[in-house]
Protein backbone atom coordinates (compact mmCIF):
# COMPACT_ATOMS: atom_id res chain seq x y z
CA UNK A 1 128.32 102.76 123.34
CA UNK A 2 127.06 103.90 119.97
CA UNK A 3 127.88 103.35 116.53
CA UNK A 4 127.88 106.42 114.98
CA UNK A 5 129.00 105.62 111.42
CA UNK A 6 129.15 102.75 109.57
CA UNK A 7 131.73 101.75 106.25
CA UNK A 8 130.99 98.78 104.65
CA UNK A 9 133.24 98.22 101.31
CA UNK A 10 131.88 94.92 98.96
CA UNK A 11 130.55 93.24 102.16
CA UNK A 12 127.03 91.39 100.87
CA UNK A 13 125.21 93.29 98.26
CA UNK A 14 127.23 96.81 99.09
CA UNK A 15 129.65 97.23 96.98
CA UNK A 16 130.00 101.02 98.87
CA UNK A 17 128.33 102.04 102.00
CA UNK A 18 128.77 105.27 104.63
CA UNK A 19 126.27 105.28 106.80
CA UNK A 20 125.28 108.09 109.92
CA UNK A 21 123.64 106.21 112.79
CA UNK A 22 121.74 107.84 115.60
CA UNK A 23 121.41 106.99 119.01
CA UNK A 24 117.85 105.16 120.12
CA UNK A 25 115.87 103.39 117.75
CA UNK A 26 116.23 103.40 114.30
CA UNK A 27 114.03 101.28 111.90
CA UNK A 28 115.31 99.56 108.79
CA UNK A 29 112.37 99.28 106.21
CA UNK A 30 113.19 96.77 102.77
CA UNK A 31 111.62 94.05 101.46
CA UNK A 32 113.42 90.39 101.37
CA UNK A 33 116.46 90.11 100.02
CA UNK A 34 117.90 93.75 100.02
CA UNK A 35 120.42 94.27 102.19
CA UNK A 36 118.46 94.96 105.64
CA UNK A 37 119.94 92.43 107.52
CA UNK A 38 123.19 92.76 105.73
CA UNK A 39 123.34 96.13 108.68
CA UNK A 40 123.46 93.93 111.21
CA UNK A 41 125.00 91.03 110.30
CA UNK A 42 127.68 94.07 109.28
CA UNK A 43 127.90 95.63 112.88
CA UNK A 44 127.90 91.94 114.50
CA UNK A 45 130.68 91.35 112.77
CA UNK A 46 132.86 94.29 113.88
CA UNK A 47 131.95 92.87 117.20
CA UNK A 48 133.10 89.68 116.91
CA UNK A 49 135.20 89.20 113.29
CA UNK A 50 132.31 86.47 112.64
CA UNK A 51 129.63 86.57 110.97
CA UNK A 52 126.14 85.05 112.75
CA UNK A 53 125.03 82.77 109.10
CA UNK A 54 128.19 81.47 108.13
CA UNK A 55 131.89 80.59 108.88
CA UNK A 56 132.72 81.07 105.72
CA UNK A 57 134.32 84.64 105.80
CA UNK A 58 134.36 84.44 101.78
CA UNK A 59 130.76 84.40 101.68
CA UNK A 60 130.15 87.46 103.12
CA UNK A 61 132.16 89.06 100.27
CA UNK A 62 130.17 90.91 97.61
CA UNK A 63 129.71 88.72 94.23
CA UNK A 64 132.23 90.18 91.43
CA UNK A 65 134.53 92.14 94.00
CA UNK A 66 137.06 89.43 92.56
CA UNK A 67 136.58 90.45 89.03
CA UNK A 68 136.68 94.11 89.77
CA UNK A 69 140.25 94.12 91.86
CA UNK A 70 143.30 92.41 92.32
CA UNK A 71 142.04 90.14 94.94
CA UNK A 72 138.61 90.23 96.54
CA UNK A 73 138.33 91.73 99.46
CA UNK A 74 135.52 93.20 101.89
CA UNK A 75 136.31 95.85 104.32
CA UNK A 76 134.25 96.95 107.66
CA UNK A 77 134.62 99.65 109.37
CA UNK A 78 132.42 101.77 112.15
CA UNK A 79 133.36 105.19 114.26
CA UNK A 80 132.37 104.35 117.47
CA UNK A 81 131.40 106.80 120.56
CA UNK A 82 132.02 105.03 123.99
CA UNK A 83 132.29 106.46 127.86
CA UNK A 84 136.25 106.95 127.18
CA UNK A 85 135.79 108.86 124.12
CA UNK A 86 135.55 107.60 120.30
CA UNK A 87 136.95 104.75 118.76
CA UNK A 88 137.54 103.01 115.19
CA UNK A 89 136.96 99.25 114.37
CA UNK A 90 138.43 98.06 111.23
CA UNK A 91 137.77 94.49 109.73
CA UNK A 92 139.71 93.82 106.40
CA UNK A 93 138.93 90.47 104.36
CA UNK A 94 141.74 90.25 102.20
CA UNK A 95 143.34 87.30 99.81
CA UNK A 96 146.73 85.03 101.82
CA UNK A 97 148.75 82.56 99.88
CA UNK A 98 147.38 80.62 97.71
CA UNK A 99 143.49 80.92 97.51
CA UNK A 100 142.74 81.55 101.48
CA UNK A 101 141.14 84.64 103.10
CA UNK A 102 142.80 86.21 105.80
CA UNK A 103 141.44 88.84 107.95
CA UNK A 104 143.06 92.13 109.52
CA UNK A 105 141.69 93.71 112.63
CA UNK A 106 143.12 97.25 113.57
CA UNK A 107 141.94 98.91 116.55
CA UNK A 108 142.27 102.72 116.60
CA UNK A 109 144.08 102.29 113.37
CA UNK A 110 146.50 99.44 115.34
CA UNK A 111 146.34 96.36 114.18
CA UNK A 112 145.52 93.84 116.92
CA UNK A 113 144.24 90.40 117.42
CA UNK A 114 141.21 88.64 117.21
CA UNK A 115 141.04 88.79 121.45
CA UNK A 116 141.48 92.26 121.39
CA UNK A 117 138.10 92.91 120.20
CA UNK A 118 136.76 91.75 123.43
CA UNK A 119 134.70 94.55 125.01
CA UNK A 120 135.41 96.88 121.97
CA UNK A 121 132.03 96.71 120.93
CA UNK A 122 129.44 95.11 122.26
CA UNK A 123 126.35 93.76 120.63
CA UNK A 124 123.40 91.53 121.33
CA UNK A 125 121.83 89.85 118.00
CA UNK A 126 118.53 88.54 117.44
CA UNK A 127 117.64 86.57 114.05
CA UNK A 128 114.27 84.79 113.13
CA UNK A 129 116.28 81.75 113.48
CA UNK A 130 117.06 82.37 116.90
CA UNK A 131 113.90 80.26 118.20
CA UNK A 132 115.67 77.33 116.95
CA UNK A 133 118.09 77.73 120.06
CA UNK A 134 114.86 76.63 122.55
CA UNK A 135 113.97 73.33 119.85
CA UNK A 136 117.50 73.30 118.13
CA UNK A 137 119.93 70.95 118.73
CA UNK A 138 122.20 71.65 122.23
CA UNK A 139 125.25 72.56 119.80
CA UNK A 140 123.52 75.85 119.31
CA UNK A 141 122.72 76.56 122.56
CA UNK A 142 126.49 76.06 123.59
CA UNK A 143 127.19 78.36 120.30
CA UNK A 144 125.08 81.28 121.95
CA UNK A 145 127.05 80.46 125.48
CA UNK A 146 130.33 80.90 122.93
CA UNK A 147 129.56 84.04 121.49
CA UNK A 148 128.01 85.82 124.15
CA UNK A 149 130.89 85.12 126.77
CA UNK A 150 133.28 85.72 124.07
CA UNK A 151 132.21 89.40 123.46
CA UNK A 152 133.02 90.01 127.31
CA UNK A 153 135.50 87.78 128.39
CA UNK A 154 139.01 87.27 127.30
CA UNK A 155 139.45 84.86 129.51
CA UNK A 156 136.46 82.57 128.42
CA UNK A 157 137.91 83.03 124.82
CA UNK A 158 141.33 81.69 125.73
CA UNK A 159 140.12 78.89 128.25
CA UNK A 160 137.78 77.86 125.12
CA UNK A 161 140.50 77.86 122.93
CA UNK A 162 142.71 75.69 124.58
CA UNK A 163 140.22 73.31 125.24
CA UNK A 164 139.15 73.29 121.92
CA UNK A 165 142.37 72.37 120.55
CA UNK A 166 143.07 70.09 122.97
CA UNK A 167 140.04 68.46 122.49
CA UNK A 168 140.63 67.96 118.66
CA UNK A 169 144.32 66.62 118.78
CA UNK A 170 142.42 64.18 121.92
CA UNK A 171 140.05 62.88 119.60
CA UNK A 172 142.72 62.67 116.82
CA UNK A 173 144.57 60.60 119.53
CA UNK A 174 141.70 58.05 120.20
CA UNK A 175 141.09 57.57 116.41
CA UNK A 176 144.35 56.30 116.48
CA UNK A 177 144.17 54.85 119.38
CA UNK A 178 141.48 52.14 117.06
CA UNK A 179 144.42 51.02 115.04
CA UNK A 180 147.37 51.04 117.29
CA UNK A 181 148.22 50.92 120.95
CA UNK A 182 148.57 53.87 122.31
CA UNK A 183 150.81 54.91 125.69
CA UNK A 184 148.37 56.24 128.37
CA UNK A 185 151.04 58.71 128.77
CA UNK A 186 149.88 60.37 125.26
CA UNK A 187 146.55 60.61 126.64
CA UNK A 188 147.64 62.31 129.90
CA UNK A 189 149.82 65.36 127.48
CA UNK A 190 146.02 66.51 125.98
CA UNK A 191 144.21 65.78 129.29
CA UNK A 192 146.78 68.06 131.15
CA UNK A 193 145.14 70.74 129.20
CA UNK A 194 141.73 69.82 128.26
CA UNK A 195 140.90 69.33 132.35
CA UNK A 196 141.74 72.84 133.50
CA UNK A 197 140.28 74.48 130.30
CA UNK A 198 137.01 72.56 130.24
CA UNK A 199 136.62 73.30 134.11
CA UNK A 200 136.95 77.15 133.51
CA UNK A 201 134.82 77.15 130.88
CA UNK A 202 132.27 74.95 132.50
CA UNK A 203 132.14 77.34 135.67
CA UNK A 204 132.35 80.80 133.39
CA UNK A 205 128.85 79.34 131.28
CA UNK A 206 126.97 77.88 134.70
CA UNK A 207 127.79 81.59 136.16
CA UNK A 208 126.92 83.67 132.89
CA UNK A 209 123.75 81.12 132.56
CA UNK A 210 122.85 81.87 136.70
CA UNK A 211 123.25 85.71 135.70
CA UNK A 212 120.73 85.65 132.70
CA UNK A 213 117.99 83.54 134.18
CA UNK A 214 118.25 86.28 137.00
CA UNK A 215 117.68 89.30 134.29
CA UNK A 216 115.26 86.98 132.07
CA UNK A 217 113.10 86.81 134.40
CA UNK A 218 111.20 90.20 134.71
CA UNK A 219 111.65 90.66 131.10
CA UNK A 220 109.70 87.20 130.57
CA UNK A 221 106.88 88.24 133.24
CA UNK A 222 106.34 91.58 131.04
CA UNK A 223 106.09 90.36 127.37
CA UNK A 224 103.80 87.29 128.55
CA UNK A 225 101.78 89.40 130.52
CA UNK A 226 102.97 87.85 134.30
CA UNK A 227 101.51 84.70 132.65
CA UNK A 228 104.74 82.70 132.57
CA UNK A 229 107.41 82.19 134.75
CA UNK A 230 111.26 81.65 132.72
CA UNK A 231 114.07 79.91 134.51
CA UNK A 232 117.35 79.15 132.16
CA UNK A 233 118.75 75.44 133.41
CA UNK A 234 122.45 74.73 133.00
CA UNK A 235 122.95 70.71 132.03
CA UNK A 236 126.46 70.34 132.25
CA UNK A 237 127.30 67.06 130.57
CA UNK A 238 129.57 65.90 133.24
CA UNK A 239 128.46 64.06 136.53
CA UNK A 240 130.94 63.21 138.62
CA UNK A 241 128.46 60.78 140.35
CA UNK A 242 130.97 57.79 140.26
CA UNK A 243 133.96 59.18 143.05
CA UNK A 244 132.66 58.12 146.33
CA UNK A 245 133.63 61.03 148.10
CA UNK A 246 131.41 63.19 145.99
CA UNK A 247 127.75 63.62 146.38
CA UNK A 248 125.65 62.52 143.31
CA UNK A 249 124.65 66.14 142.69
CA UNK A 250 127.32 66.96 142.03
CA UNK A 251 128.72 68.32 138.51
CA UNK A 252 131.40 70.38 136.90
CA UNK A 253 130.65 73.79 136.73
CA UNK A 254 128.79 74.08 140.17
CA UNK A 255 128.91 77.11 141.63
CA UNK A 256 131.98 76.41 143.79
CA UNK A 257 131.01 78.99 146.74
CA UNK A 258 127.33 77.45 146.97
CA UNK A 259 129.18 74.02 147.04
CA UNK A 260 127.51 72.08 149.99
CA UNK A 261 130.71 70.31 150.39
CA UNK A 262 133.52 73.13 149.93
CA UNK A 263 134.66 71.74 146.59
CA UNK A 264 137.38 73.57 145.04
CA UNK A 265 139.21 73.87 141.22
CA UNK A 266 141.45 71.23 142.35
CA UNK A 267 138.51 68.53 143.27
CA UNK A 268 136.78 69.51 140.05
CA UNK A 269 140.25 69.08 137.59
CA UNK A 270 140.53 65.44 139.38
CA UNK A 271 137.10 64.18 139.15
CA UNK A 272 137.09 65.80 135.71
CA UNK A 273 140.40 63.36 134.98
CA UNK A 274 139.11 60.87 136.55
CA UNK A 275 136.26 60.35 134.39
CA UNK A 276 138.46 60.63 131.41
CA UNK A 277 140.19 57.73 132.57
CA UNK A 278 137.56 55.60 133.58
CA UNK A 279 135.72 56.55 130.12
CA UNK A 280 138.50 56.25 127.61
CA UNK A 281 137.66 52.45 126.28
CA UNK A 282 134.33 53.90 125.34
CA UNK A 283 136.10 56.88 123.82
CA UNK A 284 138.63 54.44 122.13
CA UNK A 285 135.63 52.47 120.28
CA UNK A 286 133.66 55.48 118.90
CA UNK A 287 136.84 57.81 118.51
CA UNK A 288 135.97 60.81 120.34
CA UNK A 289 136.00 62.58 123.67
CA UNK A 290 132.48 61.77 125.67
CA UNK A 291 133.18 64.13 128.40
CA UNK A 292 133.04 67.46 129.12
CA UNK A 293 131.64 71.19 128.38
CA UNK A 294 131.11 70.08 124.71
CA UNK A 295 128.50 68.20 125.38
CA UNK A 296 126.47 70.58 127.85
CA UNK A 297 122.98 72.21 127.59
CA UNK A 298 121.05 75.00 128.15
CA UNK A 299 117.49 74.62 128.82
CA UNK A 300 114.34 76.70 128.31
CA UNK A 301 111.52 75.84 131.27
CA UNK A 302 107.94 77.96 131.66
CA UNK A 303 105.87 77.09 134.25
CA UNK A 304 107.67 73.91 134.61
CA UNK A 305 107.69 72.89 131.02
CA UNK A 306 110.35 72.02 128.86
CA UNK A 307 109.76 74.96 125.93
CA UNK A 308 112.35 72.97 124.11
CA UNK A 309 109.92 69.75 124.02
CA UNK A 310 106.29 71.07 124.45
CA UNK A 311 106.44 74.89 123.80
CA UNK A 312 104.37 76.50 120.94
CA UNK A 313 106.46 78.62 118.64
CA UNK A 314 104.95 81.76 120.39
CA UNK A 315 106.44 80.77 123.36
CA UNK A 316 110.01 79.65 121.97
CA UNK A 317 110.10 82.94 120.09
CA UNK A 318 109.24 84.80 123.67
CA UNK A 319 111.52 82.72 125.58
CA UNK A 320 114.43 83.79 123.26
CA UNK A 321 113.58 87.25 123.18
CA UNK A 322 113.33 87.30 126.77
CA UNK A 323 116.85 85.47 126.78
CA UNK A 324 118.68 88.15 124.26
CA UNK A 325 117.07 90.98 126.36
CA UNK A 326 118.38 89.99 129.58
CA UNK A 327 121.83 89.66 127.84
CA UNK A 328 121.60 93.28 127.26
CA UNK A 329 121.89 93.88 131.02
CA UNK A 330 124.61 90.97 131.58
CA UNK A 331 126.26 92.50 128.68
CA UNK A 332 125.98 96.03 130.40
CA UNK A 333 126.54 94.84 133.64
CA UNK A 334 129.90 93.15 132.41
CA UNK A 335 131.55 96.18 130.36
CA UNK A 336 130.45 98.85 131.97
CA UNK A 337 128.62 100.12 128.50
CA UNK A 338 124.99 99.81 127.04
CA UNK A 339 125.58 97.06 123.68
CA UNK A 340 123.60 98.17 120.56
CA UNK A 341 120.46 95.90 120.23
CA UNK A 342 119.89 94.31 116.71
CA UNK A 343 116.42 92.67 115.60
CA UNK A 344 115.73 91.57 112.62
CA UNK A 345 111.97 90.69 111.98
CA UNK A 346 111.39 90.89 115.42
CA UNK A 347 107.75 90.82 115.64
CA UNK A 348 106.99 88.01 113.42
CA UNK A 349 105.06 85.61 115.96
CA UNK A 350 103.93 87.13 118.26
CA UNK A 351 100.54 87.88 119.42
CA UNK A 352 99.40 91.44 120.19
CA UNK A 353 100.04 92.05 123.39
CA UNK A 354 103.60 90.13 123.29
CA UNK A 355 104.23 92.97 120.28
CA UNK A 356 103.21 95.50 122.54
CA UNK A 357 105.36 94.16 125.62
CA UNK A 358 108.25 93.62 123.13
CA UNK A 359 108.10 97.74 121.74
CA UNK A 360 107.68 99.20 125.09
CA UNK A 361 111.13 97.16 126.77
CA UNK A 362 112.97 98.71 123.48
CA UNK A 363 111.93 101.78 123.41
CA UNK A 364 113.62 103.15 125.69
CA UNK A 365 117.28 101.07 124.84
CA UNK A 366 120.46 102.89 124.24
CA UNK A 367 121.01 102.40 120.40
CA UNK A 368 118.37 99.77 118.63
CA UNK A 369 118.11 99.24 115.29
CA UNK A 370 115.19 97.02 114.00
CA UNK A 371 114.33 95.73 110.59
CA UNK A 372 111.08 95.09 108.88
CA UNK A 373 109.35 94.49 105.63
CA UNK A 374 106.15 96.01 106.79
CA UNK A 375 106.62 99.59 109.55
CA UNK A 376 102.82 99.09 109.36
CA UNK A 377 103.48 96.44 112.05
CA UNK A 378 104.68 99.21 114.64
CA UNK A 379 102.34 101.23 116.69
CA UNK A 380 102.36 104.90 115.39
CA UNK A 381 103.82 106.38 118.36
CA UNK A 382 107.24 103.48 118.06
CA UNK A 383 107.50 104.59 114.39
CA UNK A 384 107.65 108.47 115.85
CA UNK A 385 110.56 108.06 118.07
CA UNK A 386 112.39 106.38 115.72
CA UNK A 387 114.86 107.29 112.87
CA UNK A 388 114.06 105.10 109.57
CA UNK A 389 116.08 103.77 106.71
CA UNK A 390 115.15 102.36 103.95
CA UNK A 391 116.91 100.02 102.01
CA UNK A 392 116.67 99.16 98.39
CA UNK A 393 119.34 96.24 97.12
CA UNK A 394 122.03 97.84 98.59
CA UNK A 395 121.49 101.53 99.08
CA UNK A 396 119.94 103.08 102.18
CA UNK A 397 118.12 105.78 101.91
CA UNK A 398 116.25 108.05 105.00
């Protein structure tokens, strides 16, 4: 898939955008602060009606769009060219009641739901802050897991949506459950729906996770030279150690046909309910659920090292790159369509040869688009095949 023209109207600092995209690589040349990364944060956006630095859908409105219409109001839109012919993707951010923001999704000029997007376009992102999800907290990691299986899956997006409401009224439930007595009956109406949600989404992340450590593999061996060997480790925060019956290797989201012991959805939903139960005074005292998919990690291991805990920054920022790469292919493999790579800053970091490693995996890519402050940092013969923008507070010039 392609995006072969992007509309941005009072999103960040454009107050009025149409831009032609090529296919390949294209290069995005401006120095901090004017509007480079606005592109991509732009295009992720289409992708997913979020944006990657903030929930905050107002913030991504231009400054003064309020004083300058009736409401303020941001509007994205891209012409996209995919195997079944072209498309349009339209994201309106418009004023509700009161003082809330609303947004409008339309889909070949229908408007559609937030779900529908899955598989419409697909994108992988990378941001400087990205190494933060090797040393970050495990929240982010499971935010990555989120977003990624959210582009592809509509499933995944409506198993993690009724697990995540489930799991706040829950919580709501054991706060309560502090001040008054509370019928285990009231527990069981959440648990019926938090068990069978958090399984799915446990098994759809350790499968997705199994995939990518496959694909990061290679990439890894090329951009640290066959130096360092990347394997991607699930933690699922569940054990289900405590049921006799089951081995103590066992946890939710185990690959149910490599199972030594034939485990099924049904065995996972009980011992998932089981610890629930066996957990909840716990839960009662400190008012929130302790078990399940929300509490699970990802981790980053190199030659046997933790890259979270004892990796240089060199490595993180390789590890990650590796990661995002390898979700390419997933991403591929899973709609049938190359996604359009985004990097912003990407070579800041990075030794030589990792810079050299890094430019020859892209160069070849479907659609890429790259920022920089510096195109001095590409070789001469990247910068050739390439298409590049420049950007100057807002305006983008070739």
């Amino acid at each position: 898939m392609i995006v072969r023209h992007l509309s941005l109207t009072n999103f960040r600092l454009y107050a009025r955008l149409e831009l032609d995209l090529s296919p390949g690589l294209t290069i995005v040349q401006g120095d901090n602060a004017q509007g480079k990364t606005s592109l991509l944060e732009a295009i992720y956006f289409l992708a997913t009606a979020h944006s990657p630095h903030t929930t905050a859908d107002r913030q991504v409105i231009r400054w003064g769009a309020a004083e300058e219409a009736a409401y303020p109001f941001a509007i994205l839109k891209a012409d996209l060219l995919r195997r079944d012919g072209p498309h349009v993707l339209e994201i309106g951010i418009q004023r509700a009641e009161g003082n809330r923001l609303k947004k409008e999704i339309r889909i070949d000029h229908i408007a559609r739901r937030g779900i529908d997007l899955v598989g419409q376009l697909a994108v992988v992102l990378f941001l400087p802050g990205d190494v933060e999800l090797v040393s970050g907290a495990p929240a982010l990691r499971r935010s990555y897991l989120d977003a990624a299986l959210s582009q592809v899956d509509a499933d995944y997006v409506r198993a993690l949506d009724q697990y995540e409401r489930a799991l706040t009224q829950r919580n709501a439930l054991l706060r309560q459950a502090q001040e008054r007595p509370v019928d285990p009956d009231e527990f069981a109406i959440w648990d019926d729906q938090l068990v069978p949600a958090g399984v799915d989404v446990a098994l759809r992340r350790r499968r997705a996770v199994a995939e990518l450590a496959r694909l990061a593999l290679p990439v890894h061996r090329q951009l640290s030279n066959g130096l360092e060997h990347l394997d991607l480790i699930y933690q699922p925060n569940f054990d289900a150690a405590a049921p006799a019956s089951l081995p103590r290797s066992y946890q939710i989201g185990l690959d149910l046909l490599h199972s030594p012991n034939g485990l099924n959805r049904v065995d996972l939903e009980a011992a998932f309910r089981r610890a629930l139960v066996d957990r909840r005074r716990e839960e009662i005292a400190r008012g929130s659920t302790l078990t399940g998919p929300h509490r699970d990690d990802l981790r980053f291991v190199a030659n046997a090292i933790d890259l979270g805990d004892y990796g240089s920054r060199g490595q993180q920022r390789t590890a990650v790159l590796s990661l995002k790469l390898a979700e390419a292919a997933w991403m591929r493999q899973c709609v049938g369509e190359e996604p359009i790579v985004l990097l912003d800053e990407v070579l800041a970091e990075l030794d030589p040869n990792r810079r050299r490693s890094l430019l020859d995996h892209i160069s070849d890519s479907h659609q890429t688009i790259v920022t920089t402050t510096d195109v001095g940092r590409f070789d001469a013969a990247f910068v050739k095949q390439a298409t590049l923008l420049k950007v100057i507070y807002g305006v983008v010039m070739q």
